[in-house]
Protein backbone atom coordinates (compact mmCIF):
# COMPACT_ATOMS: atom_id res chain seq x y z
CA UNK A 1 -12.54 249.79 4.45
CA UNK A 2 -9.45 251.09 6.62
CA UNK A 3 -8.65 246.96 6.93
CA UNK A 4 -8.37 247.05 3.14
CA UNK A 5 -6.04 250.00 2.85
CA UNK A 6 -3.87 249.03 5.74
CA UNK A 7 -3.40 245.38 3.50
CA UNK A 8 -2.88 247.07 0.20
CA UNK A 9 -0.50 249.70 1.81
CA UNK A 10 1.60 246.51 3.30
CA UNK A 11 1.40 244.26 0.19
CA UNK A 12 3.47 247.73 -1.53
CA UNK A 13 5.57 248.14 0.97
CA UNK A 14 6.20 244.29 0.98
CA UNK A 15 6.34 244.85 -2.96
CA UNK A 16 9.63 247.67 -2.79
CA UNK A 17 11.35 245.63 -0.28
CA UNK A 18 11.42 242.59 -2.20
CA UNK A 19 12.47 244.63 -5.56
CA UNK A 20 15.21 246.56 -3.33
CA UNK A 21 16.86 243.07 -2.65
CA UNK A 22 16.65 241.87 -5.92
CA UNK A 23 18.27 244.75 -7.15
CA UNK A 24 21.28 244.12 -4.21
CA UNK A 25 21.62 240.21 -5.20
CA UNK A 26 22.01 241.43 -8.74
CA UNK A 27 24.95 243.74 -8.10
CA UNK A 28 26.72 241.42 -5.89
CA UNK A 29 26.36 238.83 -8.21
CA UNK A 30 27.71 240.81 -11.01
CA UNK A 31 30.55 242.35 -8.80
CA UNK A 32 31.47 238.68 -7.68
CA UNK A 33 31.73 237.74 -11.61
CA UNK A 34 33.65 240.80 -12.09
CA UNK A 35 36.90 240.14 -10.53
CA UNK A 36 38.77 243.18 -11.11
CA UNK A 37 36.14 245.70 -10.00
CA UNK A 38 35.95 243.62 -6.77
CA UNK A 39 39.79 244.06 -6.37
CA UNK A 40 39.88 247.81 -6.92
CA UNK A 41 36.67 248.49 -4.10
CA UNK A 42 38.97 246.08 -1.73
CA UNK A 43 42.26 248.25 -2.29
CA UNK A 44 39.76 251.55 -2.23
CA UNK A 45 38.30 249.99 0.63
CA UNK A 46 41.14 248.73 2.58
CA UNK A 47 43.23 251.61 2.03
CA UNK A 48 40.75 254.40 3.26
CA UNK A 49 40.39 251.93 6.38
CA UNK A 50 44.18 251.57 6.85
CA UNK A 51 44.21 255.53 6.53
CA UNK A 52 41.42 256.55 8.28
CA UNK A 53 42.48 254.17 11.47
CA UNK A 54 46.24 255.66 11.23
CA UNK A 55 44.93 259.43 10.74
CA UNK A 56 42.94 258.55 14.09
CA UNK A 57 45.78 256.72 16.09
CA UNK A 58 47.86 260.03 15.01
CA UNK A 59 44.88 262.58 16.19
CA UNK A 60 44.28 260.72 19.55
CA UNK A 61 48.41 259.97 20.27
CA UNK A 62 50.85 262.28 21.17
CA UNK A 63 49.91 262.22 24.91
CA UNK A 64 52.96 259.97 26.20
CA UNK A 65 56.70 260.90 25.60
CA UNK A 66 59.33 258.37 26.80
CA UNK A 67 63.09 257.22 26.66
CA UNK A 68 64.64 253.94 27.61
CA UNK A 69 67.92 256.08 27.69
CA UNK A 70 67.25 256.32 31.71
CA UNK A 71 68.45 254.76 34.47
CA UNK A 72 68.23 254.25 38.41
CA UNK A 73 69.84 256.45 41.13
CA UNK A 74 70.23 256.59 44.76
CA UNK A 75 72.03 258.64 47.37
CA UNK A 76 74.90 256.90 48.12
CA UNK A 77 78.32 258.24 49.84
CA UNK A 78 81.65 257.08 50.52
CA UNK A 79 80.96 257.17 54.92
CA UNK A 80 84.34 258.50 56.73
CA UNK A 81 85.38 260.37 59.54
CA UNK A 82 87.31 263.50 60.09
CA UNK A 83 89.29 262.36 62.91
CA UNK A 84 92.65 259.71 62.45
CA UNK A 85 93.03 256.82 64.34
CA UNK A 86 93.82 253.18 63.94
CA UNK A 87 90.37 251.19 62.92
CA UNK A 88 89.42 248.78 65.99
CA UNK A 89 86.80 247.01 64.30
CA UNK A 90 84.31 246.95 61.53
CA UNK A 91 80.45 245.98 62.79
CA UNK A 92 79.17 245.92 58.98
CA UNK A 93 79.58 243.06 56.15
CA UNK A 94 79.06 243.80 52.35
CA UNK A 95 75.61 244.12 51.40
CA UNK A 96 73.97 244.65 55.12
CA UNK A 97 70.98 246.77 55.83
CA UNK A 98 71.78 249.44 57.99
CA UNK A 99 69.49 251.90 59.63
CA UNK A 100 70.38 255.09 60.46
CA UNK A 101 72.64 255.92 63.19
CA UNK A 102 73.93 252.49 63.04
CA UNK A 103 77.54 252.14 63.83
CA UNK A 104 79.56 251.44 60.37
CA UNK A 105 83.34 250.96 62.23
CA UNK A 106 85.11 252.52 65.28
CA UNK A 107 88.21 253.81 65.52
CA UNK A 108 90.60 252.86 68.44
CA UNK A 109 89.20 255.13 71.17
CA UNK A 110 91.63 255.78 74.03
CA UNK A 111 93.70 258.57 72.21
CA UNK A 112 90.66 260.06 71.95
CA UNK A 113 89.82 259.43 75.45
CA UNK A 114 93.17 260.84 76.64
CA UNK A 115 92.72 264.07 75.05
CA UNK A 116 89.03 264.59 76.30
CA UNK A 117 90.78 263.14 79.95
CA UNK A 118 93.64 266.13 79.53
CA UNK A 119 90.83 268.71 78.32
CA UNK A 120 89.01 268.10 81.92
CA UNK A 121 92.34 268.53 83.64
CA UNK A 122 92.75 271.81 82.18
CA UNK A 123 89.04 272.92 82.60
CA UNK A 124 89.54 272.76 86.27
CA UNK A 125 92.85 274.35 85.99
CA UNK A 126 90.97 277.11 84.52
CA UNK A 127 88.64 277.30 87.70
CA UNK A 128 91.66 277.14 90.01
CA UNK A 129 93.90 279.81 87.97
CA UNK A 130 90.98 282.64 87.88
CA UNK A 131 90.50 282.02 91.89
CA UNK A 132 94.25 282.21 92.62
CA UNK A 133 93.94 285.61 89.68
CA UNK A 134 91.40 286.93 92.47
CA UNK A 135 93.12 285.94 95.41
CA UNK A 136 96.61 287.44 93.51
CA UNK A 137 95.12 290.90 92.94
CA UNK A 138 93.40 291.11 96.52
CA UNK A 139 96.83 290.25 97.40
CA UNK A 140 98.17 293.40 95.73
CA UNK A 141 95.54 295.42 97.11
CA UNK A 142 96.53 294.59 100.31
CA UNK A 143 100.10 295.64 99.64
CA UNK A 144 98.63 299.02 97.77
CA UNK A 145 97.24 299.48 100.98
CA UNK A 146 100.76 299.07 103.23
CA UNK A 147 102.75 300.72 100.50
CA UNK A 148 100.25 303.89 100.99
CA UNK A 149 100.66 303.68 104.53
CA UNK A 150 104.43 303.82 103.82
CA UNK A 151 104.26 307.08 101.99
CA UNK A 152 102.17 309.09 104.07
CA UNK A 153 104.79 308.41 106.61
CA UNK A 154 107.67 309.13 104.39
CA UNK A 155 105.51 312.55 103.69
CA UNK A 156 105.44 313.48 107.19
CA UNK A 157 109.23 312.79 108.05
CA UNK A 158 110.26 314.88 104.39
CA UNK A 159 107.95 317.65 105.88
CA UNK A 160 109.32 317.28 109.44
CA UNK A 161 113.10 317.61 108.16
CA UNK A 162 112.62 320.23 106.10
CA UNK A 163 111.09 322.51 108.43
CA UNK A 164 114.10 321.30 110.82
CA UNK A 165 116.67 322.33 108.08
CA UNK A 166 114.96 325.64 107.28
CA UNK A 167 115.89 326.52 111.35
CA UNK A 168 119.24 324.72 110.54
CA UNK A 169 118.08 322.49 113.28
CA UNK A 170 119.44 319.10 111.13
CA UNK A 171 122.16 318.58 108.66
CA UNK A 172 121.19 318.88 105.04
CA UNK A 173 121.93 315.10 104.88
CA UNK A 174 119.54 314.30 107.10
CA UNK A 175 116.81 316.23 104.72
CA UNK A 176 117.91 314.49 101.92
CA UNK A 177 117.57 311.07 103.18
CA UNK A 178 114.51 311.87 103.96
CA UNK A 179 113.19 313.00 100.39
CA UNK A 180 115.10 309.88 98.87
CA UNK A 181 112.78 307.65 101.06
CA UNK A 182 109.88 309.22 100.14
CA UNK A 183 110.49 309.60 96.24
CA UNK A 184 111.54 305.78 97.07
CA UNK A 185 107.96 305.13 98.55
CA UNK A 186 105.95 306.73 96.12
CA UNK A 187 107.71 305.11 93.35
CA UNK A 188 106.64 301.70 94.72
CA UNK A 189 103.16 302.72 95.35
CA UNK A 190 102.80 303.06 91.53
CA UNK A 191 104.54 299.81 90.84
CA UNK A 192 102.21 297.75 93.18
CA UNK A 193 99.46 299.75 91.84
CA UNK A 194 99.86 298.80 87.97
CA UNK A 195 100.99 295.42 88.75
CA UNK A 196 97.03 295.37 90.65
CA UNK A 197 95.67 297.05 87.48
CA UNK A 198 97.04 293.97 85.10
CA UNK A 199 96.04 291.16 87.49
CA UNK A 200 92.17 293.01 87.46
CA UNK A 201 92.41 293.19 82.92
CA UNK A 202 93.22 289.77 83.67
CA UNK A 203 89.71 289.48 85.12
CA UNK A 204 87.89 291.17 82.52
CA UNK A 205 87.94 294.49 84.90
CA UNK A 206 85.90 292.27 87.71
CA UNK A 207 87.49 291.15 90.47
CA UNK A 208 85.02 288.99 91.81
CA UNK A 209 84.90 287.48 88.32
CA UNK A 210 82.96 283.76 88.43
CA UNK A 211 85.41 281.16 86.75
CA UNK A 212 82.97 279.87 84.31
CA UNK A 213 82.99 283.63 82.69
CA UNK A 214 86.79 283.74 82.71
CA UNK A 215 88.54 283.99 79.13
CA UNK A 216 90.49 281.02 80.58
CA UNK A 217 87.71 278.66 81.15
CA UNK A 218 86.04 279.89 77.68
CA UNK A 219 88.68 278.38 75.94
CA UNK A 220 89.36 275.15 78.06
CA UNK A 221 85.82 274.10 77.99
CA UNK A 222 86.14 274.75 73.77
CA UNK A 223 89.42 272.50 73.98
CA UNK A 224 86.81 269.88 75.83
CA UNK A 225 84.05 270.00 73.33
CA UNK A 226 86.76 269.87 70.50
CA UNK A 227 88.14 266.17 72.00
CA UNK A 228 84.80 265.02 72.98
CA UNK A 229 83.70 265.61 69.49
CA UNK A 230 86.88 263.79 68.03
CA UNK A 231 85.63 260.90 70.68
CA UNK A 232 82.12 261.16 69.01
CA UNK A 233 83.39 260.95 65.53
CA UNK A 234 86.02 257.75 66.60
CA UNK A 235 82.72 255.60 66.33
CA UNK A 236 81.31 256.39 62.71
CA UNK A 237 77.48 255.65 62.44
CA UNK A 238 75.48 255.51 59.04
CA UNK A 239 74.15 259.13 58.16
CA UNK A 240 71.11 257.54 56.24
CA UNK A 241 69.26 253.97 56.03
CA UNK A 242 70.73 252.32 53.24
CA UNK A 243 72.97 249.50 52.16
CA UNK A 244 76.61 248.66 52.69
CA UNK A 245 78.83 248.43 49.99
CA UNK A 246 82.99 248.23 49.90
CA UNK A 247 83.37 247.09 53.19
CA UNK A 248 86.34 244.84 52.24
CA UNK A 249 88.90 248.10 51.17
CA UNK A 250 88.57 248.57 55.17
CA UNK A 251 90.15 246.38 57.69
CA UNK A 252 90.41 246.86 61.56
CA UNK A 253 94.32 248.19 61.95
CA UNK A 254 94.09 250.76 59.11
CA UNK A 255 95.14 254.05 59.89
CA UNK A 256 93.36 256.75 58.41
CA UNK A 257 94.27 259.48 58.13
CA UNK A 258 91.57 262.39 57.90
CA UNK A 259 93.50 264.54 55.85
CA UNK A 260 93.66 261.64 53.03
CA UNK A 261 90.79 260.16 53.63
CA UNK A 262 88.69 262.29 50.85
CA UNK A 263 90.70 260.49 48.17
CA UNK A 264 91.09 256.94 49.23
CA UNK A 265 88.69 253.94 49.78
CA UNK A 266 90.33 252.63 52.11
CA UNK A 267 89.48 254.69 54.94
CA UNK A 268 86.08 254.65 54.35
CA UNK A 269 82.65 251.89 54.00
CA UNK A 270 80.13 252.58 51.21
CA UNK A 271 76.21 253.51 51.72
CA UNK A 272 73.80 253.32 48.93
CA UNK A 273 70.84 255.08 50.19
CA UNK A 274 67.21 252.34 50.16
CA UNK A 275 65.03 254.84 50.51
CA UNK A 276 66.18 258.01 48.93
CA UNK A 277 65.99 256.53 44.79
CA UNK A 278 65.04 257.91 41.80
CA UNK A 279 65.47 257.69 38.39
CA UNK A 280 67.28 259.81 35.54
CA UNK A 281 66.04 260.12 32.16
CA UNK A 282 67.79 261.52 29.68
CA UNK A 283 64.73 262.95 27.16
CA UNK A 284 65.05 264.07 23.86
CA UNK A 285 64.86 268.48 23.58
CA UNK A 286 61.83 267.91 21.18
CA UNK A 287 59.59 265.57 23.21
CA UNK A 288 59.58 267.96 26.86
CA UNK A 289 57.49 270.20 25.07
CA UNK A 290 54.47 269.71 27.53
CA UNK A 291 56.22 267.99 29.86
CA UNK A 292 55.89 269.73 33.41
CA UNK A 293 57.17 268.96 36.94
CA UNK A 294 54.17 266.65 38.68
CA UNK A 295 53.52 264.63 35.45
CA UNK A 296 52.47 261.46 36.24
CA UNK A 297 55.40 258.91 35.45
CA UNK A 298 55.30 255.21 34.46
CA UNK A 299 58.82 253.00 34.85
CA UNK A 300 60.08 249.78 34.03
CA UNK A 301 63.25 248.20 34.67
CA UNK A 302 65.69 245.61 32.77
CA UNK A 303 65.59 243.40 35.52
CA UNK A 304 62.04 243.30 35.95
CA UNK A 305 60.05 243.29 32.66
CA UNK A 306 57.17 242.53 34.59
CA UNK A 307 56.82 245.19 37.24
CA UNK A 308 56.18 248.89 36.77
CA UNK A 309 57.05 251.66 39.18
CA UNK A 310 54.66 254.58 38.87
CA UNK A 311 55.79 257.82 40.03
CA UNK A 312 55.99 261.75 39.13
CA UNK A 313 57.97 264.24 37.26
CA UNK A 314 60.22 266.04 40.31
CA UNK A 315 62.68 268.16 38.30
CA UNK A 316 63.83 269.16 34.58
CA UNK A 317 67.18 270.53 34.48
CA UNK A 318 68.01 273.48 33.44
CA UNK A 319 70.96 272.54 31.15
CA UNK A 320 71.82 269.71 29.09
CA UNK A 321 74.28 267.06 30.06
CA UNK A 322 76.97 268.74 27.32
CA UNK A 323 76.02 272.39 28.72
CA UNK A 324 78.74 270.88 32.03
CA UNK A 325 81.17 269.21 30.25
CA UNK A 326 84.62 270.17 30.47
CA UNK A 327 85.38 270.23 26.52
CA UNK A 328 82.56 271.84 24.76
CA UNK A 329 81.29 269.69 21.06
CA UNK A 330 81.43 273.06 19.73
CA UNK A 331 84.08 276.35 19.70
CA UNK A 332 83.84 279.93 17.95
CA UNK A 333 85.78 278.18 15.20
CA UNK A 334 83.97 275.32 13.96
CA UNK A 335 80.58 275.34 11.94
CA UNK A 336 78.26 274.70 14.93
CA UNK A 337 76.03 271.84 14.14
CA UNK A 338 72.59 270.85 15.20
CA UNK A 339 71.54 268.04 17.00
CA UNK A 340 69.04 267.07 19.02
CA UNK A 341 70.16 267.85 22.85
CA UNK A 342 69.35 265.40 25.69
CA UNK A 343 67.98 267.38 28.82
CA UNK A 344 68.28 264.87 32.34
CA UNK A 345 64.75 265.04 33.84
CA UNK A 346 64.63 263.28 37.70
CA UNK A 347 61.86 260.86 38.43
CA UNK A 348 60.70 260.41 41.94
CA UNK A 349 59.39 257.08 42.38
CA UNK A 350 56.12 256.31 44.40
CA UNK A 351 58.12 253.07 46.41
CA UNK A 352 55.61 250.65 48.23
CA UNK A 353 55.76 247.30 50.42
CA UNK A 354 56.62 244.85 48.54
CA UNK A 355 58.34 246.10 45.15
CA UNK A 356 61.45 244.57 43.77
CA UNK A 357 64.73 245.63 45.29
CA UNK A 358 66.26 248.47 42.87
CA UNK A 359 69.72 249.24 42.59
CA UNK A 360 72.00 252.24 41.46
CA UNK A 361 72.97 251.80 37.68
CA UNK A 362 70.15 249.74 36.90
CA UNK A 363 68.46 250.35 32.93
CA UNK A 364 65.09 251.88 32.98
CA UNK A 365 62.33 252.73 30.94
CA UNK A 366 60.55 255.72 31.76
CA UNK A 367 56.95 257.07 30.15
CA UNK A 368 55.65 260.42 31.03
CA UNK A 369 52.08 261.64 30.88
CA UNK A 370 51.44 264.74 29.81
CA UNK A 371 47.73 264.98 29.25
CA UNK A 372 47.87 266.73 25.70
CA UNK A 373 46.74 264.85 22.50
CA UNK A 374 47.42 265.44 19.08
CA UNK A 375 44.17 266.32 18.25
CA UNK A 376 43.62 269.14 21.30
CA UNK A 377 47.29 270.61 20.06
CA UNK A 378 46.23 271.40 16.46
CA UNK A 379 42.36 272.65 18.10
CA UNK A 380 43.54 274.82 20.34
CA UNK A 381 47.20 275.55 19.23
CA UNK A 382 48.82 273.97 22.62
């Protein structure tokens, strides 16, 4: 009995299935002889794809900003000295790898040489003037000394006369030569005295001053570290690994002249820095919206369409490049007009083994990450 049922239950369902698809061959074969319904679902059709795929590609987008108004930096300085001299030679050709501390060119060293030579002389001068100083004022001690002897003796003839002349024993004369040699006497005594007292302020108020504390040898052994550092600086290294550029502007037999050589290249050998790079991107006001310093950054370059450079957001400026310039776009008496500002934001680039060689100047394309969607932002309101 159940075996029955179960047949008759599948012959219906069999039954509906069949009429279902009968029913769908009908209406496609009517809609394929009906060309101009078939044409209006296709446009229906094909535009709520097109719009439903763009209303998604809007929702899920948003997430990367980008420019190709950027470009590559690197540290890079015009390498001088602050000493002048005639240049002896120049150890670097254009477009050598230097490391740091590497010498760039030397200056002719034996003026320099003479001068820390003259500095030594007068160090030890220093040593032998504060020794003869201390010999000098024992000297004058020594005659303090005599010259007191010398008065005490004047006292007692003064004091032997005058009790002579009270008893009219001696000429008045006689008394009077006597108190000349004393007043004489004394009046020496305080000359040698002050003349010790400058000779000890000469040695700071100790007269058993050591040399090397003297105000004389202070200054002499400045004088020496002054010339040996113009020695040091006659031999000018490279502050930074990098590579050398304008090496040609200097030639061995220019003088330079330190006071001049701030505004001249040709006292000087470029350094572009091959470590120390980065890249400036000039973004658009509207698009730094969620942009924030550690974003992850992506980076292409003109030269090498094929390559990318990842690295991170390391700085937004605080100012726009027209905030510095020297004549403001706009004044109190023009209609200010807006525009669209371009804020510099610095990308440091994650350098490894083996990437292509980049160069100051060179065009770049930069992409930033900033992890919001389109779709989160109109959720959530940020």
């Amino acid at each position: 009995m159940s075996a029955i049922l179960g047949s008759s239950i599948a012959h219906t369902y069999e039954g509906v299935v069949r009429g279902q698809v009968a029913r769908i061959r009908g209406w496609l074969d009517e809609l394929s002889s009906d060309k101009a319904r078939l044409r209006r679902l296709a446009m229906i059709f094909g535009v709520s794809a097109v719009a439903a795929a763009s209303l998604a590609f809007y929702l899920t987008g948003g997430r990367y900003v980008g420019t190709d108004d950027s470009y590559v930096h690197a540290a890079k300085l015009m390498v001088t000295t602050d000493v002048s001299g005639l240049v002896k030679s120049v150890d670097v050709v254009q477009g050598q790898h230097v490391k740091k501390g590497q010498v760039l060119f030397q200056l002719d060293p034996r003026p320099f040489q003479i001068a820390v030579n003259n500095a030594k002389a007068a160090l030890d001068q220093s040593v032998l003037d504060v020794e003869a100083m201390e010999a000098t004022y024992k000297g004058m001690l020594s005659q303090v000394t005599a010259q007191q002897a010398q008065v005490r003796l004047a006292e007692i003839t003064y004091k032997r006369d005058l009790a002579l002349a009270r008893a009219s024993a001696i000429a008045p004369a006689t008394l009077d030569q006597a108190r000349s040699t004393l007043q004489s006497a004394q009046a020496t005594l305080i000359s040698l005295q002050e003349n010790a007292r400058t000779e000890l302020a000469k040695l700071d108020g100790n007269p058993n001053l050591p040399p090397q504390q003297a105000p004389q040898y202070l200054q002499a052994q400045a004088a020496l570290a002054e010339a040996q550092r113009q020695l040091g600086h006659a031999t000018v290294r490279a502050p930074f690994d990098g590579d050398v550029t304008e090496v040609d502007s200097l030639q061995p037999g220019t003088l330079v002249i330190s006071a001049l050589s701030a505004f001249t290249t040709t006292s000087a050998v470029g350094l572009v820095s091959s470590s120390d790079v980065w890249v400036s991107a000039n973004m658009k006001e509207t698009d730094l919206t969620h942009v924030r310093v550690g974003d992850p950054v992506s980076v292409t370059v003109d030269t090498y369409p094929g390559h990318t450079w990842h690295g991170h957001v390391d700085a937004v400026s605080q100012a726009s490049d027209s905030a510095f310039s020297a004549l403001p776009s706009e004044n109190a008496s023009s209609n200010w007009v807006k525009v669209v500002q371009r804020i510099p934001v610095r990308v440091k680039l994650d350098l490894k083994p083996g990437d292509p060689p980049l160069r100051a100047g060179m065009s770049a394309v930069v992409t930033i990450d900033t992890h919001h969607r389109r779709w989160y932002r109109l959720l959530f309101g940020n």
